[in-house]
Protein backbone atom coordinates (compact mmCIF):
# COMPACT_ATOMS: atom_id res chain seq x y z
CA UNK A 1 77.24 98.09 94.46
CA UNK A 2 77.34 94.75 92.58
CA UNK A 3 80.34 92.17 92.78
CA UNK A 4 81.07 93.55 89.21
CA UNK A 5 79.77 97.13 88.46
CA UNK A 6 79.66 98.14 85.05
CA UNK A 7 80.18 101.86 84.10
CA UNK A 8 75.74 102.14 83.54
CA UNK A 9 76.13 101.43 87.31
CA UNK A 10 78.57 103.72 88.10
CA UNK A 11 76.48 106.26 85.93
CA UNK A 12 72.96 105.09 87.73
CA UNK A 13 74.48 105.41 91.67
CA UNK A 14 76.23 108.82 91.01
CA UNK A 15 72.80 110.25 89.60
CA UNK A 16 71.36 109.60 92.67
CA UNK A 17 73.88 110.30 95.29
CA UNK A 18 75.42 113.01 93.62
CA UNK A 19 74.33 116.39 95.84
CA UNK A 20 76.45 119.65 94.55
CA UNK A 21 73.98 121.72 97.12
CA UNK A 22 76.05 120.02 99.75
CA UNK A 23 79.12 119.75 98.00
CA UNK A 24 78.69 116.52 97.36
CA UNK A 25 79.25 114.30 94.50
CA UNK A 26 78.15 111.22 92.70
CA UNK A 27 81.69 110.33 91.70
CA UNK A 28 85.19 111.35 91.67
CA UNK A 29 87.69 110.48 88.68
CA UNK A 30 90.54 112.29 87.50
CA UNK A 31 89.86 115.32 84.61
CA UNK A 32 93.52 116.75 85.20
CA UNK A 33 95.62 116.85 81.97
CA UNK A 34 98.12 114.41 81.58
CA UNK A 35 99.12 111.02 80.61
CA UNK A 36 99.23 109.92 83.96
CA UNK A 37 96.15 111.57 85.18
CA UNK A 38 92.82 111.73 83.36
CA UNK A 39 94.43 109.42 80.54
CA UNK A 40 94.78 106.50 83.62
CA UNK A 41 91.54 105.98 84.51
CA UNK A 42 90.07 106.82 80.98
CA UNK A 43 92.12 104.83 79.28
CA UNK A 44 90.68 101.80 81.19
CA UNK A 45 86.92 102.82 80.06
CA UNK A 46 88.73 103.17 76.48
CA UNK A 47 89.72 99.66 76.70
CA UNK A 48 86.73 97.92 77.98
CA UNK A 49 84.51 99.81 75.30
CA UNK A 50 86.37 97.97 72.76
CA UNK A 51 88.81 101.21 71.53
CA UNK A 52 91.87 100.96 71.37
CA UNK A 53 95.03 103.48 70.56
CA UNK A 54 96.34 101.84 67.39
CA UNK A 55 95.46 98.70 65.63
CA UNK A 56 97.83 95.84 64.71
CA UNK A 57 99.34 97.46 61.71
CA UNK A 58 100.18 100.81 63.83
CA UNK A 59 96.77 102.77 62.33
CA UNK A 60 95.91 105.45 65.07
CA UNK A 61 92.29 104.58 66.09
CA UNK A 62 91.37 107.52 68.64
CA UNK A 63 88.50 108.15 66.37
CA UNK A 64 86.89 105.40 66.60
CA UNK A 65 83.33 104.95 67.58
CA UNK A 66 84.66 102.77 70.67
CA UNK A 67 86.98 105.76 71.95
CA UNK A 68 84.34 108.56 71.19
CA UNK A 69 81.56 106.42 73.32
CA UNK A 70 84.03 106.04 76.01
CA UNK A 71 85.40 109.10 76.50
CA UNK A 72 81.81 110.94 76.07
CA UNK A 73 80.51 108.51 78.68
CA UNK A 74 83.52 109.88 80.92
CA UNK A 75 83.14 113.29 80.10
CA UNK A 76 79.61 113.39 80.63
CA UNK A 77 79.79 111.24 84.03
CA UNK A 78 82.16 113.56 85.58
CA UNK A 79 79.98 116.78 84.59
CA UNK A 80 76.95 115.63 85.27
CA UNK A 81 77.87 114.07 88.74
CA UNK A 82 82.20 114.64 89.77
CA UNK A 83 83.14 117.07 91.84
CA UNK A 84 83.69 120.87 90.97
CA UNK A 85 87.13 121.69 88.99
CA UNK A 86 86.79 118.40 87.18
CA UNK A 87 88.79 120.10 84.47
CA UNK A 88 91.93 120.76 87.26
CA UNK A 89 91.34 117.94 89.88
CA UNK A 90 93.39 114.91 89.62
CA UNK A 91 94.49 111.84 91.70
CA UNK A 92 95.44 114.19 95.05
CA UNK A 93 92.41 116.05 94.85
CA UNK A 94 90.14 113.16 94.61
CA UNK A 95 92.20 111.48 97.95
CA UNK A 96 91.12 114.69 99.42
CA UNK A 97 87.73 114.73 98.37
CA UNK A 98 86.53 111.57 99.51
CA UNK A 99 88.74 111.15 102.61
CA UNK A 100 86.95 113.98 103.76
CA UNK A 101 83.76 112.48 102.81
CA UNK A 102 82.81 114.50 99.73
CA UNK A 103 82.86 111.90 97.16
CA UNK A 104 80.28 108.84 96.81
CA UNK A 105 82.48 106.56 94.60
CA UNK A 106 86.04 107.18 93.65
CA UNK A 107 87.56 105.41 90.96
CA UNK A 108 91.40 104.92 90.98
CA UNK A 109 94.65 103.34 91.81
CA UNK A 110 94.93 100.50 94.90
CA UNK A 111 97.27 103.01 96.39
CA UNK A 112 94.55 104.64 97.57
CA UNK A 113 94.18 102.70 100.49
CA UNK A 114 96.92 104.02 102.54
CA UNK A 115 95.39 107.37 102.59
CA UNK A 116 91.63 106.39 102.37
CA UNK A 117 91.97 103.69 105.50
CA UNK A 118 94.32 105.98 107.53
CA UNK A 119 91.80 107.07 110.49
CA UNK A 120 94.66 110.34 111.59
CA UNK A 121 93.45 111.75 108.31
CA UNK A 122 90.68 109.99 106.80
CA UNK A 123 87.02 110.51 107.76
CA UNK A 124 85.87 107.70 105.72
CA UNK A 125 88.34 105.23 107.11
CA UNK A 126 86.99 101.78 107.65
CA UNK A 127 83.72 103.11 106.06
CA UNK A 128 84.70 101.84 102.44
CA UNK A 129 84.14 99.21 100.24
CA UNK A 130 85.89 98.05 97.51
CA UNK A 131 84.83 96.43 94.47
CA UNK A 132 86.80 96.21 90.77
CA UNK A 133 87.40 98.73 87.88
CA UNK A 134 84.12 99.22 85.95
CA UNK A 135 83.49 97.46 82.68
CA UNK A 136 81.67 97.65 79.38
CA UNK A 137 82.15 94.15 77.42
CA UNK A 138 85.33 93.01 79.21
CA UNK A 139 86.31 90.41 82.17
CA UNK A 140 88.08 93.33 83.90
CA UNK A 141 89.14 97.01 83.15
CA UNK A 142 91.55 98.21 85.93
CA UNK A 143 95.40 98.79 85.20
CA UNK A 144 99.02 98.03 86.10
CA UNK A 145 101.67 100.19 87.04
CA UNK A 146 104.23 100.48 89.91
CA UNK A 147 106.36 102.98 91.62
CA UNK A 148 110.27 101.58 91.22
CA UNK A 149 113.32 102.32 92.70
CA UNK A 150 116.18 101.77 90.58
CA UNK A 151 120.41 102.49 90.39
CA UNK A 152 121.62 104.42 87.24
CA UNK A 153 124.99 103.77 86.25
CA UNK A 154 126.42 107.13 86.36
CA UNK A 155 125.74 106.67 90.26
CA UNK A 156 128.87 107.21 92.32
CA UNK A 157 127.44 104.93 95.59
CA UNK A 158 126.00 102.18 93.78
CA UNK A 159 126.90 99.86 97.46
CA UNK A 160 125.22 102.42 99.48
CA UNK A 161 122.44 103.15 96.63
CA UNK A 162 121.62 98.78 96.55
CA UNK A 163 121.85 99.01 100.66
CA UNK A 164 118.61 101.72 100.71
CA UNK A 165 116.89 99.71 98.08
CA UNK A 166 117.53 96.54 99.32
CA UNK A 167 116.61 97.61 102.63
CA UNK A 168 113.28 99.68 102.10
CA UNK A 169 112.03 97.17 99.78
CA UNK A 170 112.96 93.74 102.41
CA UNK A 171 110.08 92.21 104.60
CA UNK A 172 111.36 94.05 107.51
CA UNK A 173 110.65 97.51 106.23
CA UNK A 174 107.17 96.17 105.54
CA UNK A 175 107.12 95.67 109.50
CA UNK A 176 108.81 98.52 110.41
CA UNK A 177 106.01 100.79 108.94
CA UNK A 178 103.15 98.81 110.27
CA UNK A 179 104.69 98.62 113.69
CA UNK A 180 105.60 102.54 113.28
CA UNK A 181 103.48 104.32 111.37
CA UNK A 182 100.53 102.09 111.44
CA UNK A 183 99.69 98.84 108.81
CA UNK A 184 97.21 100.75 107.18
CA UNK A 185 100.10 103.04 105.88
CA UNK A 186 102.19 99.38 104.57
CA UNK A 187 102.60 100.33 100.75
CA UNK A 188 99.84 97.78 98.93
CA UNK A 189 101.09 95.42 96.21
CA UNK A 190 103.83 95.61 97.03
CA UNK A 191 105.24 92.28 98.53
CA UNK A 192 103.25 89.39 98.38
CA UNK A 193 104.59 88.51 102.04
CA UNK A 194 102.64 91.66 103.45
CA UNK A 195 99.36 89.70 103.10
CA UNK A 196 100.49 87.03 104.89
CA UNK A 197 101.32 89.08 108.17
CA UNK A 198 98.06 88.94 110.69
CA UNK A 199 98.06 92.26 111.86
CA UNK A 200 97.78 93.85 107.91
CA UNK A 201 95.80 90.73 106.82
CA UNK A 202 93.32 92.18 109.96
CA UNK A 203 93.41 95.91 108.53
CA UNK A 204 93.33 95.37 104.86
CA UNK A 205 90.37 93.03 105.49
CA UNK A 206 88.17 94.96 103.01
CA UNK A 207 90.54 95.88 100.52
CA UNK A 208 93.47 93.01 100.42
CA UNK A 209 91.74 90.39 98.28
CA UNK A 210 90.22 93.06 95.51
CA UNK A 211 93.51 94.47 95.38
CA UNK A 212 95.12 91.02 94.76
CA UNK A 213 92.58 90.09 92.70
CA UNK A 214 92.92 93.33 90.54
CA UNK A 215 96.91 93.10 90.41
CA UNK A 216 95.98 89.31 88.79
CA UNK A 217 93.11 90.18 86.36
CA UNK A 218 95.24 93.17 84.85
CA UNK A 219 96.18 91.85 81.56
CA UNK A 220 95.31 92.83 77.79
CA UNK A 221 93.68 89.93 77.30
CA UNK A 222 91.38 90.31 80.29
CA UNK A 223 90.54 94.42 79.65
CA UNK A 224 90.71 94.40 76.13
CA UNK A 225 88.34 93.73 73.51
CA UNK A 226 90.69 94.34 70.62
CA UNK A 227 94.23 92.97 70.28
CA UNK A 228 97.07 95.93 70.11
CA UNK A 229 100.74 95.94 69.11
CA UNK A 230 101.83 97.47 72.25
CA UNK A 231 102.58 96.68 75.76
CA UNK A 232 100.41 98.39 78.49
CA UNK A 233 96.72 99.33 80.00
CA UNK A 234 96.34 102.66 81.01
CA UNK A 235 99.15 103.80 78.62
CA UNK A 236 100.83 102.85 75.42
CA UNK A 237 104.09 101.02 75.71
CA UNK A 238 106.35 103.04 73.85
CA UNK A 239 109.05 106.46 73.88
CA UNK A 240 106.51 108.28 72.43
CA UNK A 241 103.60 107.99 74.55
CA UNK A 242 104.46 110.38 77.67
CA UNK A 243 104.24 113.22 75.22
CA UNK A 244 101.67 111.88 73.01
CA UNK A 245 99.50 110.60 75.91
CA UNK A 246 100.18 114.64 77.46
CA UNK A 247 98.93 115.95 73.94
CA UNK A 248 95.89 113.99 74.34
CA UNK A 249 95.64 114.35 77.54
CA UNK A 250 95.36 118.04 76.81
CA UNK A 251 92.74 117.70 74.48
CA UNK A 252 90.48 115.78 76.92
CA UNK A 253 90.67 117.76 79.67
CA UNK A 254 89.34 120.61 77.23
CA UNK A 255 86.36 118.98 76.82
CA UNK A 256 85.52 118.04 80.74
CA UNK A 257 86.10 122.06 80.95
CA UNK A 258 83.48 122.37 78.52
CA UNK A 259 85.91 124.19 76.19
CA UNK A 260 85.76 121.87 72.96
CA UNK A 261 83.35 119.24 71.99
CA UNK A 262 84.35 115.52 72.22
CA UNK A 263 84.68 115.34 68.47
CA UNK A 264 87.02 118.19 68.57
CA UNK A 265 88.96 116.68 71.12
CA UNK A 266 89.08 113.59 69.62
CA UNK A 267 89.88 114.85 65.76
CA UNK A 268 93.18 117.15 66.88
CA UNK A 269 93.75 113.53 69.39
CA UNK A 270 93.45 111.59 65.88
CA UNK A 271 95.96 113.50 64.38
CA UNK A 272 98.58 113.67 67.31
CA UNK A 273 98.56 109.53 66.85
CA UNK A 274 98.67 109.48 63.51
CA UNK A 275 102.10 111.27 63.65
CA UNK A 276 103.37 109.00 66.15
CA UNK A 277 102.20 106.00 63.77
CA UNK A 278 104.00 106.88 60.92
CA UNK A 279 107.46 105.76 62.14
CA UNK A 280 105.45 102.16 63.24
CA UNK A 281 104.08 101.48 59.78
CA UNK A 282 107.27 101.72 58.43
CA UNK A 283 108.68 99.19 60.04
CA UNK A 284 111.23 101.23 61.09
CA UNK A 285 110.49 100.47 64.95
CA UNK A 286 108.28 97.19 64.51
């Protein structure tokens, strides 16, 4: 695996590891409908092809040769070489998968660590290495997103509510699960302090730089080739996008299950955008 894999190497080591007789695969990446699921990792490869969900005057853009090479190059990875169910198998399937040592590559959120490096449940546990997202004709391709607690106003316990945040987000918690639980299950990313503690700095050894170094490098101007009008990586910064990216999502996951071509997929995804565009151009929302 180089430094820097590109998705041709990604493509080149899962044809030759990948062994279905044996259940087996080359690679494991999420095919499960859903903004959050297949559209995560996909939307990465989108973005590193040089696609792109809307330009900078809010034109939809999912039929663009950039998005169609991407996602055919993702379609066509995962059912030539992921794992069976592609169609249905999303981001707790593949911590199943290749924990139990079914999977040659998995592509995917840091997160992954906690499960992957946990030896009560993991066969694969200090067997992995880690390198960054895949790319195409970017610096980097990974993403950026977080798990947050927050305190809505119509709370009744907002002291109590601030004590239980305050508390399981404080360097002490951090400790408290290492000491407890074990430091491979200490939530990644999410304190700087934590890599500056010798026992997880000792455990993380093969993942705590990359993940560092992938928090850093994910930025548009980094992962993207083309400039867009939105905030966001893996998703598109706006109301809109949990059901549009769901719609989408839908249409994808179709084609992994070999139920619609690519260009079908990609024509209804055209005109699920273009809807959401309309109220952009207007300047209605700009």
């Amino acid at each position: 695996m180089p430094a820097n894999p590109t998705w041709d190497d990604i493509k080149g080591f899962a044809a030759k590891l990948n062994d279905p007789k044996n259940d087996f695969a080359g690679v494991c990446l999420r095919g499960l409908a859903g903004w959050g699921e297949v559209m995560a990792p996909l939307d990465t490869m989108i973005n590193t092809y040089g696609g792109q969900w809307f330009d900078q005057d809010w034109n939809a853009k999912l039929n663009s040769p950039q998005v169609k090479s991407a996602v055919s190059d993702y379609v066509s990875l995962l059912n030539n070489y992921g794992q069976p169910g592609v169609a249905t198998s999303g981001y707790g399937d593949c911590i199943t998968r290749y924990s139990q040592g079914k999977a040659a590559m998995w592509y995917d959120a840091t997160a992954m660590v906690s499960s992957v490096e946990d030896p009560k449940s993991s066969k694969v546990a200090g067997q992995t290495a880690y390198a960054p997202a895949p790319v195409k004709d970017t610096k980097s391709a990974g993403w950026l997103y977080s798990w947050s607690l927050a305190i809505p106003q119509t709370s009744k316990h907002k002291d109590a509510a601030w004590d239980f945040v305050s508390w399981m987000t404080n360097k002490d918690y951090i400790k408290l699960v290492g000491n407890n639980i074990g430091w491979e299950r200490v939530p990644p990313g999410s304190r700087l302090s934590t890599y500056q503690i010798p026992e997880y700095a000792k455990v993380a050894a093969a993942y705590a730089e990359p993940t560092l170094k992938a928090m850093n490098n994910a930025s548009q101007s980094n992962s993207m080739v083309q400039k867009v009008p939105y905030p966001g990586l893996q998703f598109v910064g706006i109301p809109e996008f949990q059901d549009l990216g769901t719609q989408v999502a839908q249409q994808i996951s179709a084609a992994i299950a070999g139920q619609q071509s690519v260009d079908d997929a990609l024509i209804q995804a055209q005109q699920y955008a273009e809807i959401v565009a309309e109220s952009y151009q207007t300047g209605a929302k700009k």
